[in-house]
C-alpha atoms as a PDB file:
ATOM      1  CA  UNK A   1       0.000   0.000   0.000  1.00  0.00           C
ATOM      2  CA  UNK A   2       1.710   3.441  -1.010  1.00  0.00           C
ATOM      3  CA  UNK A   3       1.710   5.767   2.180  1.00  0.00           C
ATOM      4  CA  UNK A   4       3.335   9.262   2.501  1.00  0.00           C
ATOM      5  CA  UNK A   5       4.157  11.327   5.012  1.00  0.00           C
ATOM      6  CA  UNK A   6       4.965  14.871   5.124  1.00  0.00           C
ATOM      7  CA  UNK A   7       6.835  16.602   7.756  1.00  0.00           C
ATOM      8  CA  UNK A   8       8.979  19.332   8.150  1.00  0.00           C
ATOM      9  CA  UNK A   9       6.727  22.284   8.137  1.00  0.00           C
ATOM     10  CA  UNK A  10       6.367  24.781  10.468  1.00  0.00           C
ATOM     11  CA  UNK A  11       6.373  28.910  11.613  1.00  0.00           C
ATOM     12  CA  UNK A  12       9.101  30.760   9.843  1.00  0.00           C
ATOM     13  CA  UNK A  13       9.429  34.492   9.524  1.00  0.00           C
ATOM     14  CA  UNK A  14       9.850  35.949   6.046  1.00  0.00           C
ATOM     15  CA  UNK A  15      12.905  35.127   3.801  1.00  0.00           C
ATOM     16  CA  UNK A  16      13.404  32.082   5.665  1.00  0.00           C
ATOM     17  CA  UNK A  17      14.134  28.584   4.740  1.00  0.00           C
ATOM     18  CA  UNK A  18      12.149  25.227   5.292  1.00  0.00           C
ATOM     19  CA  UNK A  19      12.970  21.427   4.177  1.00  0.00           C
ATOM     20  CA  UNK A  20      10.155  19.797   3.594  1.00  0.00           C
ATOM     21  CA  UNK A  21      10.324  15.794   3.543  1.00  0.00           C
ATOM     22  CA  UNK A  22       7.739  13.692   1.860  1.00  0.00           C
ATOM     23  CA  UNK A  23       8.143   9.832   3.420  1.00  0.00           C
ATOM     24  CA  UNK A  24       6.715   7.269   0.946  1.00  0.00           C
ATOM     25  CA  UNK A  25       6.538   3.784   1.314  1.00  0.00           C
ATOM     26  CA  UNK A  26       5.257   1.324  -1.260  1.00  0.00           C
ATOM     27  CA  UNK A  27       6.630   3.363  -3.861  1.00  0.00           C
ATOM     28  CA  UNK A  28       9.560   2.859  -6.433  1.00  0.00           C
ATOM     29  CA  UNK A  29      10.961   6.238  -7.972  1.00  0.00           C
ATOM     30  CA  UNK A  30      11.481   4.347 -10.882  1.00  0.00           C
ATOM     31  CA  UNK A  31       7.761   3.882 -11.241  1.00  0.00           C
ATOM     32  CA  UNK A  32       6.126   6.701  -9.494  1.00  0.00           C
ATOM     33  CA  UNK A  33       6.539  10.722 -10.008  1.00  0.00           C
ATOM     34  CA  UNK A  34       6.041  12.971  -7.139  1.00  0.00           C
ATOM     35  CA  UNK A  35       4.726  15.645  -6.583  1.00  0.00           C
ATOM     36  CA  UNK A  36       4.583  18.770  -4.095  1.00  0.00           C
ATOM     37  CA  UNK A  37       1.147  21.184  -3.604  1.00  0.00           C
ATOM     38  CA  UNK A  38      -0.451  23.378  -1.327  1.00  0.00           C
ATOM     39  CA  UNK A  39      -3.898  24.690  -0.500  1.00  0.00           C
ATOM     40  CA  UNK A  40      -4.451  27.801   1.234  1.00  0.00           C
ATOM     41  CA  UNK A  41      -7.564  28.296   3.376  1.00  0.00           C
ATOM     42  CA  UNK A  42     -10.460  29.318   0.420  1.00  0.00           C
ATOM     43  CA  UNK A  43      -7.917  28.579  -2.394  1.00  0.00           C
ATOM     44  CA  UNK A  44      -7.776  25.590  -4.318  1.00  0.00           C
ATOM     45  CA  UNK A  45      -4.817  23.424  -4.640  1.00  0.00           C
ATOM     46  CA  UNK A  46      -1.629  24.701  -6.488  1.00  0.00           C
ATOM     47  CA  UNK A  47       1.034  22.127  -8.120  1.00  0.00           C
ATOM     48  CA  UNK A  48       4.540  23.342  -6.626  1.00  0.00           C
ATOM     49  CA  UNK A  49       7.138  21.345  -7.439  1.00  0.00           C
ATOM     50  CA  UNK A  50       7.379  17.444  -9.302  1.00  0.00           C
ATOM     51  CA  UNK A  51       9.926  15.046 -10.038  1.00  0.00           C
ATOM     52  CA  UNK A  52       9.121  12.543 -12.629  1.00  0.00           C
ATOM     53  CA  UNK A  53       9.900   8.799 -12.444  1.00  0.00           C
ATOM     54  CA  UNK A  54      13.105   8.295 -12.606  1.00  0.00           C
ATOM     55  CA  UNK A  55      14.326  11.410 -11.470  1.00  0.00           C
ATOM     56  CA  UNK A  56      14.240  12.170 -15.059  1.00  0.00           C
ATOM     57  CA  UNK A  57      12.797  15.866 -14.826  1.00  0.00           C
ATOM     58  CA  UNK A  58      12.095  18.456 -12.715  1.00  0.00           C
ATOM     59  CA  UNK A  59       8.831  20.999 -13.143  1.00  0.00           C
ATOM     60  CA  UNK A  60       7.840  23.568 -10.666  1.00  0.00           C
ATOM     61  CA  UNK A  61       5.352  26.721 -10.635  1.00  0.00           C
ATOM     62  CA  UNK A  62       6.155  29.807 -12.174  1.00  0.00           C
ATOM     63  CA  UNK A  63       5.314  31.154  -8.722  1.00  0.00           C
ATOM     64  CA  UNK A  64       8.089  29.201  -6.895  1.00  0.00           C
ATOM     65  CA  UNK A  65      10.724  29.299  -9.399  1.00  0.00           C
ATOM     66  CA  UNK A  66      14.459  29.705  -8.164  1.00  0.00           C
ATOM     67  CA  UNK A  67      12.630  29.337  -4.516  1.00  0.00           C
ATOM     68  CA  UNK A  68      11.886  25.675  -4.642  1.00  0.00           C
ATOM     69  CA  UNK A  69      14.126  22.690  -5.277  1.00  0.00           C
ATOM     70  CA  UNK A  70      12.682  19.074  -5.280  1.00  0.00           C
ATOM     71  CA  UNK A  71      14.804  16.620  -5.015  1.00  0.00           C
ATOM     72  CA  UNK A  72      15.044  12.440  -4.335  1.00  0.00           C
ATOM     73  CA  UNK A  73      16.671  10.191  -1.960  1.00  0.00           C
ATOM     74  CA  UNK A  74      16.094   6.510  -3.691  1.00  0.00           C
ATOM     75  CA  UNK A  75      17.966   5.211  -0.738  1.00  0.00           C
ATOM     76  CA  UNK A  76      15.898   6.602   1.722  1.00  0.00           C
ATOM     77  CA  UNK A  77      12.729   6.711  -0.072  1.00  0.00           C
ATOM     78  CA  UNK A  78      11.937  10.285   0.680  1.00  0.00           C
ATOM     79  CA  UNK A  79      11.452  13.304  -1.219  1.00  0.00           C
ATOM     80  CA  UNK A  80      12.126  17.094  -0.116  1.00  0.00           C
ATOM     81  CA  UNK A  81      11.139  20.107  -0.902  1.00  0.00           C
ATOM     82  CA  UNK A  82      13.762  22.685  -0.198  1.00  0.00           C
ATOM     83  CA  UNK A  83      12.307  26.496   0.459  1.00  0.00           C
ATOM     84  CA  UNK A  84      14.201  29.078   0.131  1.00  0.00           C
ATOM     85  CA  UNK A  85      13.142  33.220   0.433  1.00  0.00           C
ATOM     86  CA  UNK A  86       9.814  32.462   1.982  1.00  0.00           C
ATOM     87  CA  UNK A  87       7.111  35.127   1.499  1.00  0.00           C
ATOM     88  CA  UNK A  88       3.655  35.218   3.672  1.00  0.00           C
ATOM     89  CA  UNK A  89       2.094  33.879   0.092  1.00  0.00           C
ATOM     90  CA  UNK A  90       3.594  30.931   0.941  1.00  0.00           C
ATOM     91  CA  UNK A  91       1.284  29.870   4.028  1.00  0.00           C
ATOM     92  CA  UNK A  92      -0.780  27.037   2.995  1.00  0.00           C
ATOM     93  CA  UNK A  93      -0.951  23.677   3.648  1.00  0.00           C
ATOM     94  CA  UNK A  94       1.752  21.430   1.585  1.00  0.00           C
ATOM     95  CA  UNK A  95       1.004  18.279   0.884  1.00  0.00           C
ATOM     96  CA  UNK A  96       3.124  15.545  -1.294  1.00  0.00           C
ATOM     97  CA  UNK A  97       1.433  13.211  -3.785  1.00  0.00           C
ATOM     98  CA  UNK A  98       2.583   9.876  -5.978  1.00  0.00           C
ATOM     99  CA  UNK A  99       1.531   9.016  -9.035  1.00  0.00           C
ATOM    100  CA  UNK A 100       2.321   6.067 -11.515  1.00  0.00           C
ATOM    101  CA  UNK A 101       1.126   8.082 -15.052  1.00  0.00           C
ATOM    102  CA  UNK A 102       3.927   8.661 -17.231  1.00  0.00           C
ATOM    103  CA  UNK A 103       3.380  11.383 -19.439  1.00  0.00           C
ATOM    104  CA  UNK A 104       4.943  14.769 -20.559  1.00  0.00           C
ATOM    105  CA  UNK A 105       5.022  18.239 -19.233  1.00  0.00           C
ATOM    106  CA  UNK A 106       4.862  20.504 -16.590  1.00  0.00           C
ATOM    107  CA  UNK A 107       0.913  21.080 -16.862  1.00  0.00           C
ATOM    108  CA  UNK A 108       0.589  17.043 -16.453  1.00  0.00           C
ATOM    109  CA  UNK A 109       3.200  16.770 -13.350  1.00  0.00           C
ATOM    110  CA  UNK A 110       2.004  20.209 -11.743  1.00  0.00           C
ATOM    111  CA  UNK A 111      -1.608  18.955 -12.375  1.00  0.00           C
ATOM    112  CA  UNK A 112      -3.510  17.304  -9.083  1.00  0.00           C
ATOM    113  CA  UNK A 113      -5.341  15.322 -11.432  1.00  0.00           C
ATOM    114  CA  UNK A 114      -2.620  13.121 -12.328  1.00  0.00           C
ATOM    115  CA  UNK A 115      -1.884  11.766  -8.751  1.00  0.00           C
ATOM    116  CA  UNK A 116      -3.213   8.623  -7.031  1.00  0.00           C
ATOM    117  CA  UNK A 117      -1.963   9.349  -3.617  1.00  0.00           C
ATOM    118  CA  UNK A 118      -1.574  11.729  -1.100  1.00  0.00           C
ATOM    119  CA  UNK A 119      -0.231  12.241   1.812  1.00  0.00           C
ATOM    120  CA  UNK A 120      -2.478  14.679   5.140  1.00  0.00           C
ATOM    121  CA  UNK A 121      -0.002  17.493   4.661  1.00  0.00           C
ATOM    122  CA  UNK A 122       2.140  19.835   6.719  1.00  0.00           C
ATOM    123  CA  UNK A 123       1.951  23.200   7.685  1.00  0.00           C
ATOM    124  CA  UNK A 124       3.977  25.886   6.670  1.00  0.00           C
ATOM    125  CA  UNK A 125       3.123  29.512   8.180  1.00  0.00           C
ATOM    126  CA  UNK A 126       5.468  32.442   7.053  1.00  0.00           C
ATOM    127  CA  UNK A 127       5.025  35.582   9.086  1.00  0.00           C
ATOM    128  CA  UNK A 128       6.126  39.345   7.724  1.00  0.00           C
END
Protein backbone atom coordinates (compact mmCIF):
# COMPACT_ATOMS: atom_id res chain seq x y z
CA UNK A 1 0.00 0.00 0.00
CA UNK A 2 1.71 3.44 -1.01
CA UNK A 3 1.71 5.77 2.18
CA UNK A 4 3.33 9.26 2.50
CA UNK A 5 4.16 11.33 5.01
CA UNK A 6 4.96 14.87 5.12
CA UNK A 7 6.83 16.60 7.76
CA UNK A 8 8.98 19.33 8.15
CA UNK A 9 6.73 22.28 8.14
CA UNK A 10 6.37 24.78 10.47
CA UNK A 11 6.37 28.91 11.61
CA UNK A 12 9.10 30.76 9.84
CA UNK A 13 9.43 34.49 9.52
CA UNK A 14 9.85 35.95 6.05
CA UNK A 15 12.90 35.13 3.80
CA UNK A 16 13.40 32.08 5.67
CA UNK A 17 14.13 28.58 4.74
CA UNK A 18 12.15 25.23 5.29
CA UNK A 19 12.97 21.43 4.18
CA UNK A 20 10.16 19.80 3.59
CA UNK A 21 10.32 15.79 3.54
CA UNK A 22 7.74 13.69 1.86
CA UNK A 23 8.14 9.83 3.42
CA UNK A 24 6.72 7.27 0.95
CA UNK A 25 6.54 3.78 1.31
CA UNK A 26 5.26 1.32 -1.26
CA UNK A 27 6.63 3.36 -3.86
CA UNK A 28 9.56 2.86 -6.43
CA UNK A 29 10.96 6.24 -7.97
CA UNK A 30 11.48 4.35 -10.88
CA UNK A 31 7.76 3.88 -11.24
CA UNK A 32 6.13 6.70 -9.49
CA UNK A 33 6.54 10.72 -10.01
CA UNK A 34 6.04 12.97 -7.14
CA UNK A 35 4.73 15.65 -6.58
CA UNK A 36 4.58 18.77 -4.10
CA UNK A 37 1.15 21.18 -3.60
CA UNK A 38 -0.45 23.38 -1.33
CA UNK A 39 -3.90 24.69 -0.50
CA UNK A 40 -4.45 27.80 1.23
CA UNK A 41 -7.56 28.30 3.38
CA UNK A 42 -10.46 29.32 0.42
CA UNK A 43 -7.92 28.58 -2.39
CA UNK A 44 -7.78 25.59 -4.32
CA UNK A 45 -4.82 23.42 -4.64
CA UNK A 46 -1.63 24.70 -6.49
CA UNK A 47 1.03 22.13 -8.12
CA UNK A 48 4.54 23.34 -6.63
CA UNK A 49 7.14 21.35 -7.44
CA UNK A 50 7.38 17.44 -9.30
CA UNK A 51 9.93 15.05 -10.04
CA UNK A 52 9.12 12.54 -12.63
CA UNK A 53 9.90 8.80 -12.44
CA UNK A 54 13.11 8.29 -12.61
CA UNK A 55 14.33 11.41 -11.47
CA UNK A 56 14.24 12.17 -15.06
CA UNK A 57 12.80 15.87 -14.83
CA UNK A 58 12.10 18.46 -12.72
CA UNK A 59 8.83 21.00 -13.14
CA UNK A 60 7.84 23.57 -10.67
CA UNK A 61 5.35 26.72 -10.63
CA UNK A 62 6.15 29.81 -12.17
CA UNK A 63 5.31 31.15 -8.72
CA UNK A 64 8.09 29.20 -6.89
CA UNK A 65 10.72 29.30 -9.40
CA UNK A 66 14.46 29.71 -8.16
CA UNK A 67 12.63 29.34 -4.52
CA UNK A 68 11.89 25.67 -4.64
CA UNK A 69 14.13 22.69 -5.28
CA UNK A 70 12.68 19.07 -5.28
CA UNK A 71 14.80 16.62 -5.01
CA UNK A 72 15.04 12.44 -4.34
CA UNK A 73 16.67 10.19 -1.96
CA UNK A 74 16.09 6.51 -3.69
CA UNK A 75 17.97 5.21 -0.74
CA UNK A 76 15.90 6.60 1.72
CA UNK A 77 12.73 6.71 -0.07
CA UNK A 78 11.94 10.28 0.68
CA UNK A 79 11.45 13.30 -1.22
CA UNK A 80 12.13 17.09 -0.12
CA UNK A 81 11.14 20.11 -0.90
CA UNK A 82 13.76 22.69 -0.20
CA UNK A 83 12.31 26.50 0.46
CA UNK A 84 14.20 29.08 0.13
CA UNK A 85 13.14 33.22 0.43
CA UNK A 86 9.81 32.46 1.98
CA UNK A 87 7.11 35.13 1.50
CA UNK A 88 3.65 35.22 3.67
CA UNK A 89 2.09 33.88 0.09
CA UNK A 90 3.59 30.93 0.94
CA UNK A 91 1.28 29.87 4.03
CA UNK A 92 -0.78 27.04 2.99
CA UNK A 93 -0.95 23.68 3.65
CA UNK A 94 1.75 21.43 1.59
CA UNK A 95 1.00 18.28 0.88
CA UNK A 96 3.12 15.55 -1.29
CA UNK A 97 1.43 13.21 -3.79
CA UNK A 98 2.58 9.88 -5.98
CA UNK A 99 1.53 9.02 -9.04
CA UNK A 100 2.32 6.07 -11.51
CA UNK A 101 1.13 8.08 -15.05
CA UNK A 102 3.93 8.66 -17.23
CA UNK A 103 3.38 11.38 -19.44
CA UNK A 104 4.94 14.77 -20.56
CA UNK A 105 5.02 18.24 -19.23
CA UNK A 106 4.86 20.50 -16.59
CA UNK A 107 0.91 21.08 -16.86
CA UNK A 108 0.59 17.04 -16.45
CA UNK A 109 3.20 16.77 -13.35
CA UNK A 110 2.00 20.21 -11.74
CA UNK A 111 -1.61 18.95 -12.38
CA UNK A 112 -3.51 17.30 -9.08
CA UNK A 113 -5.34 15.32 -11.43
CA UNK A 114 -2.62 13.12 -12.33
CA UNK A 115 -1.88 11.77 -8.75
CA UNK A 116 -3.21 8.62 -7.03
CA UNK A 117 -1.96 9.35 -3.62
CA UNK A 118 -1.57 11.73 -1.10
CA UNK A 119 -0.23 12.24 1.81
CA UNK A 120 -2.48 14.68 5.14
CA UNK A 121 0.00 17.49 4.66
CA UNK A 122 2.14 19.83 6.72
CA UNK A 123 1.95 23.20 7.69
CA UNK A 124 3.98 25.89 6.67
CA UNK A 125 3.12 29.51 8.18
CA UNK A 126 5.47 32.44 7.05
CA UNK A 127 5.02 35.58 9.09
CA UNK A 128 6.13 39.34 7.72
Amino acid sequence: EVKLVESGGGLVQAGGSLRLSCAASGVTFEDYAIGWFRQAPGKEREGVASISQNNEKTYYADSVKGRFTISSDNAKSTVYLQINSLKPEDTAVYFCAASDVVTSGSYYYLHDGLYDYWGQGTQVTVSS
